[in-house]
Protein backbone atom coordinates (compact mmCIF):
# COMPACT_ATOMS: atom_id res chain seq x y z
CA UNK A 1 -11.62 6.41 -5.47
CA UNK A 2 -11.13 5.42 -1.53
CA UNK A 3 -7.76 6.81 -0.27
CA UNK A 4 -7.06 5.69 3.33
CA UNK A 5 -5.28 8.14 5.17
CA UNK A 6 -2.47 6.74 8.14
CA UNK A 7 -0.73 9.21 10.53
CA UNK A 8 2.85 8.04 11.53
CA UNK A 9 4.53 9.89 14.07
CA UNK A 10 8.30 9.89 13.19
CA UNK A 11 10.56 7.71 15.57
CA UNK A 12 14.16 8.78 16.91
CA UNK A 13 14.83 5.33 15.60
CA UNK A 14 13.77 6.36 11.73
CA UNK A 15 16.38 8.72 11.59
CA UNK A 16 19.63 8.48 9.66
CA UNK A 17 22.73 10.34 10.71
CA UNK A 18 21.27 13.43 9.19
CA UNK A 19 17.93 13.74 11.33
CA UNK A 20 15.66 13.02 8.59
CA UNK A 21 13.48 9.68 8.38
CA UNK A 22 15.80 6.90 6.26
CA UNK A 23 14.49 6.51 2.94
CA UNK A 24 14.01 2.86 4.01
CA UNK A 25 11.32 3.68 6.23
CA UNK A 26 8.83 4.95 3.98
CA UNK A 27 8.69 1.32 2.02
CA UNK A 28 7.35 0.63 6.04
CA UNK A 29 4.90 3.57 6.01
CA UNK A 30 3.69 2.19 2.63
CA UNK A 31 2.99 -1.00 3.88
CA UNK A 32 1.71 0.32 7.01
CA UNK A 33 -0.71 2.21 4.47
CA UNK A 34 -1.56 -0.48 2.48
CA UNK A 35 -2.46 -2.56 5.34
CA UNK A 36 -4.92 0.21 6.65
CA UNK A 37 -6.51 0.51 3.29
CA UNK A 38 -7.32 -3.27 2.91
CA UNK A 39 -8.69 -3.37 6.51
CA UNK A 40 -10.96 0.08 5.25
CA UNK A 41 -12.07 -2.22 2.62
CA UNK A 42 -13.21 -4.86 5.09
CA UNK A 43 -10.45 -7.57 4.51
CA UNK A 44 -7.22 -8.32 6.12
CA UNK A 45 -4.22 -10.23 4.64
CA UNK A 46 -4.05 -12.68 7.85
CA UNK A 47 -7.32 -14.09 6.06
CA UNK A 48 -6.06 -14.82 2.99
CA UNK A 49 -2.61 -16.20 4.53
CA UNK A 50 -5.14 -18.94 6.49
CA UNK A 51 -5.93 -19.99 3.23
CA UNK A 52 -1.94 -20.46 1.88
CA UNK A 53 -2.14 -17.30 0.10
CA UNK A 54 0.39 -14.74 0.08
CA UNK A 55 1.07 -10.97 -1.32
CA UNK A 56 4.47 -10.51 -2.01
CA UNK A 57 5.64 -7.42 -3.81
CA UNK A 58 6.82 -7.81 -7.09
CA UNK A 59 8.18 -3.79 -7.90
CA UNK A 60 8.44 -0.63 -5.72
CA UNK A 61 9.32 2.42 -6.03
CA UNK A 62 9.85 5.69 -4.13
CA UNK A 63 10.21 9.33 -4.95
CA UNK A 64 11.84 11.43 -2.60
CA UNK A 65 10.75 15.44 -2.55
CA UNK A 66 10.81 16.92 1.07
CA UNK A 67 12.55 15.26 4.13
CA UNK A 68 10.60 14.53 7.16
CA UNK A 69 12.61 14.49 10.96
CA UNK A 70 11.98 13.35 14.30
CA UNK A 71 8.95 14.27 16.32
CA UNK A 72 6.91 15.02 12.83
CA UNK A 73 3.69 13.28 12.03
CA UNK A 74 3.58 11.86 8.55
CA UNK A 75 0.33 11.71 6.75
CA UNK A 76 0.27 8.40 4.60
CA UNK A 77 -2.09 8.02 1.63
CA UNK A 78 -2.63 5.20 0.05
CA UNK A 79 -4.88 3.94 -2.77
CA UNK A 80 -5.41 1.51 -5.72
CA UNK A 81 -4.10 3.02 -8.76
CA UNK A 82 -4.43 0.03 -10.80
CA UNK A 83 -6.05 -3.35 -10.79
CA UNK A 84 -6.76 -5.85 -13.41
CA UNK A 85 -7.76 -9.05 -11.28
CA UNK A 86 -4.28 -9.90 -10.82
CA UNK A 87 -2.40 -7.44 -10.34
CA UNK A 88 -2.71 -4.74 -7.64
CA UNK A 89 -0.82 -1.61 -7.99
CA UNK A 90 -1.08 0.61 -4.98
CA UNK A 91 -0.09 4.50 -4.56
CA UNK A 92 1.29 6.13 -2.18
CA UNK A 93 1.40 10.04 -1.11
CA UNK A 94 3.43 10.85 2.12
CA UNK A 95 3.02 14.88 3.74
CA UNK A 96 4.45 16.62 6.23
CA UNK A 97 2.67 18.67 8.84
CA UNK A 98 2.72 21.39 7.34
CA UNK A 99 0.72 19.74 4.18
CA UNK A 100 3.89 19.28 1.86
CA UNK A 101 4.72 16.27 -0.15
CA UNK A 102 7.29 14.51 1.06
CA UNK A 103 7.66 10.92 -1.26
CA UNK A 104 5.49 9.86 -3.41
CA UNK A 105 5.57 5.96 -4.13
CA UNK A 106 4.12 2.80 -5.51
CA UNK A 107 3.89 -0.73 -5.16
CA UNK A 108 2.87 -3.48 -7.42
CA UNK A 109 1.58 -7.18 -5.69
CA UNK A 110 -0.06 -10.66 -7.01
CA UNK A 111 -1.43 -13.16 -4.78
CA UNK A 112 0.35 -16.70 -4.60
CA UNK A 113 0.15 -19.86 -3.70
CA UNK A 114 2.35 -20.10 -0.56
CA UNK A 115 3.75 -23.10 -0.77
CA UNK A 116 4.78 -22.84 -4.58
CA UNK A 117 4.57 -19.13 -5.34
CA UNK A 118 2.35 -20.29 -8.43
CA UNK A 119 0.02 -16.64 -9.05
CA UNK A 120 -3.99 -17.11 -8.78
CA UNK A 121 -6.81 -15.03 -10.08
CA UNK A 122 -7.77 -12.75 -7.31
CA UNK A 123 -11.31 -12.14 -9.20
CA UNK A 124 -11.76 -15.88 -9.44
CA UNK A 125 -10.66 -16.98 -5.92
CA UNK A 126 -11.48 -13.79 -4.02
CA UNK A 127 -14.41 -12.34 -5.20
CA UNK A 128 -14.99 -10.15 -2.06
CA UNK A 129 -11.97 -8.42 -2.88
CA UNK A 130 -12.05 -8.47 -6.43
CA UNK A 131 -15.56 -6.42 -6.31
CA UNK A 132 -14.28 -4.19 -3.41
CA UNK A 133 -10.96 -3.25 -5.71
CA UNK A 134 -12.85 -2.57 -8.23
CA UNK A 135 -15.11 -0.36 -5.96
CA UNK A 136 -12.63 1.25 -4.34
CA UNK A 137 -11.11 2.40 -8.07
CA UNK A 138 -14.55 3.69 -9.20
CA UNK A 139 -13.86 0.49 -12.31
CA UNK A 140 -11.80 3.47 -13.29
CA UNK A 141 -9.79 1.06 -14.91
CA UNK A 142 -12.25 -0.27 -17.63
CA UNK A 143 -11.82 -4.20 -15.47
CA UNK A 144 -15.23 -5.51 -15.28
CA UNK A 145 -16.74 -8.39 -13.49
């Protein structure tokens, strides 16, 4: 399985009133992470958005264990958990310094048509990616080409 790894250094700005990074900031991190991984796998969204295709997220969710503060670096994991040649389902692991788990996440995507949000095949009209997702999962998954 490829896991990217992203550090984030925590922002004044990320803080809520109680010093710790505001639980809307790690859905950032995650796609901060996300992004990172896709480039790791050789591809990049700006690509696919040339060709009128877009990823929007269709569920997310985040688990909150150990809050992060200013002046920390977060460590951002991120991986595909699932994949079926539609849709992707990325995971997300967020640490603290120290090594501790912070949040724990996921987020589930298909590719669309831009202009009409009608869903496409991601094996049929992206190979590349298609055999790199299934690549990066180790076909862990039981999706074949």
């Amino acid at each position: 399985m490829v896991i990217n790894e992203t550090d984030i250094k925590v922002r004044y700005q990320e803080t809520d009133q109680m010093g710790v990074v505001y639980h809307a900031n790690y859905l950032v991190w995650f796609e901060i992470g996300r992004t990172h991984l896709i480039e790791q796998l050789g591809f990049n969204y700006a690509d696919m958005e040339r060709d009128g295709i877009v990823s929007p997220v269709v569920d997310i969710n985040a688990q909150y264990k150990k809050p992060l503060t200013y002046g920390e670096t977060a460590s951002v994991k991120t991986y595909i958990s699932s994949y079926d040649g539609f849709r992707i389902i990325y995971g997300y692991e967020v640490y603290t310094e120290s090594g501790d788990l912070a949040v724990t996440g996921s987020s589930s995507h298909v590719c669309v048509k831009k202009q009409n949000f009608k869903p496409i095949s991601i094996r049929k009209h992206y190979p590349n990616w298609h055999h790199a997702y299934l690549k990066a999962i180790g076909e862990a998954n039981g999706v074949r080409d």
